[in-house]
Protein backbone atom coordinates (compact mmCIF):
# COMPACT_ATOMS: atom_id res chain seq x y z
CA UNK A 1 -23.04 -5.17 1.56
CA UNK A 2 -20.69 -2.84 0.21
CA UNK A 3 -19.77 0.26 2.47
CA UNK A 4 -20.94 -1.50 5.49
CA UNK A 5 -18.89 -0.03 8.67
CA UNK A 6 -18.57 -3.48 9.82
CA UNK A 7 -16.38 -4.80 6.91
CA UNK A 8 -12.94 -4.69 7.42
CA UNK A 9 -10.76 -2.09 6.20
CA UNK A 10 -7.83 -2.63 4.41
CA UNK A 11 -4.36 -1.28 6.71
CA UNK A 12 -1.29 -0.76 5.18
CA UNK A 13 2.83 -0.11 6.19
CA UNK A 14 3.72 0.98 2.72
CA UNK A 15 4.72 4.68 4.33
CA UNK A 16 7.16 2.54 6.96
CA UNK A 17 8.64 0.14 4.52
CA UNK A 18 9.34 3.12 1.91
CA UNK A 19 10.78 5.38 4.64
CA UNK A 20 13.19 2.19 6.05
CA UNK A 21 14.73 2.17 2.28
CA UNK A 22 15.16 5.80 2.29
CA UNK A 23 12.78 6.20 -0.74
CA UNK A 24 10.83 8.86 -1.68
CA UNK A 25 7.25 8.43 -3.13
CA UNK A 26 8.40 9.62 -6.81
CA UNK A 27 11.25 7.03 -6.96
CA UNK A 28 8.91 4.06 -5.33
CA UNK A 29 6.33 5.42 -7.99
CA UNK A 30 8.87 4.85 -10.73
CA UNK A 31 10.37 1.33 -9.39
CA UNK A 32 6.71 0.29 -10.19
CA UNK A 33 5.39 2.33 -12.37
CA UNK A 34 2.99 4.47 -10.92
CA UNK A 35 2.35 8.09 -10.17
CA UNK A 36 3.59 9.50 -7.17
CA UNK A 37 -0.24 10.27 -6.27
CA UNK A 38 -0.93 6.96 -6.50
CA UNK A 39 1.42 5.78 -3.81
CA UNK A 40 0.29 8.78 -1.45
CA UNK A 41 -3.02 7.38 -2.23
CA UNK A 42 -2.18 4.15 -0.67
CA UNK A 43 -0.41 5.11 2.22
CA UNK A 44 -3.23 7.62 3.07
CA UNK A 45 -6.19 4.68 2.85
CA UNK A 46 -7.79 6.14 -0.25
CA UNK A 47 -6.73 3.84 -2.68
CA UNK A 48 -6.92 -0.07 -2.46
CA UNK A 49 -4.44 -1.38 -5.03
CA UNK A 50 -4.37 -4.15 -7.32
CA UNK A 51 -3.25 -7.37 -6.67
CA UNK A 52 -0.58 -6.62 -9.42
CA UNK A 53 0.52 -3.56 -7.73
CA UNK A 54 0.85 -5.40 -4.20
CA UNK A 55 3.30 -7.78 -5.56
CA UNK A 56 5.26 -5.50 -7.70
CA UNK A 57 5.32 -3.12 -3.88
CA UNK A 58 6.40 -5.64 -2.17
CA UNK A 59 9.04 -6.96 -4.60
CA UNK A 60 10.29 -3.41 -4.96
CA UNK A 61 10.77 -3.10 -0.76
CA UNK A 62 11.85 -6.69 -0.38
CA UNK A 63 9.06 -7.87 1.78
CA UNK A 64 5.75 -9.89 1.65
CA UNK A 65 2.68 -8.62 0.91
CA UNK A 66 1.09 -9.75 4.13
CA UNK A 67 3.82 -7.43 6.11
CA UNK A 68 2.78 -4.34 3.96
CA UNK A 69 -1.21 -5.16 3.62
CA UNK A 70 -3.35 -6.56 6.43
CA UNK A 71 -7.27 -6.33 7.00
CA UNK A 72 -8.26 -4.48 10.17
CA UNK A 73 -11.91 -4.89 11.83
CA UNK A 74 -13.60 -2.00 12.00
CA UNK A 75 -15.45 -1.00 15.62
């Protein structure tokens, strides 16, 4: 059931791990080729990304996905 309040929802440290590398949103944006809106997106919860765009994240900041993305239980 999509939208239920009881699926988990999808946490993120992407504002942390761009901060620790002294990058702003624009220049993460660029090192993987998205808008800037698309990274405050993330960071804000709006915006799931791609599986794609997870990787390329994570390459960019030099971590694993699982330490920028986790799944969080809603209560």
């Amino acid at each position: 059931m999509t939208g239920s309040s009881t699926e988990p929802r999808l946490s993120n440290r992407l504002r942390v791990a761009r901060a620790e590398r002294d990058l702003s949103q624009g220049q993460l944006a660029k090192l993987v080729g998205v808008s800037r809106q698309t990274i405050s997106s993330i960071e804000t919860g709006q915006y799931g990304p791609s599986t794609l765009l997870a990787l390329r994240l994570a390459r960019v900041l030099a971590v694993r996905v699982d330490e920028l993305f986790s799944l969080e239980d809603r209560t």
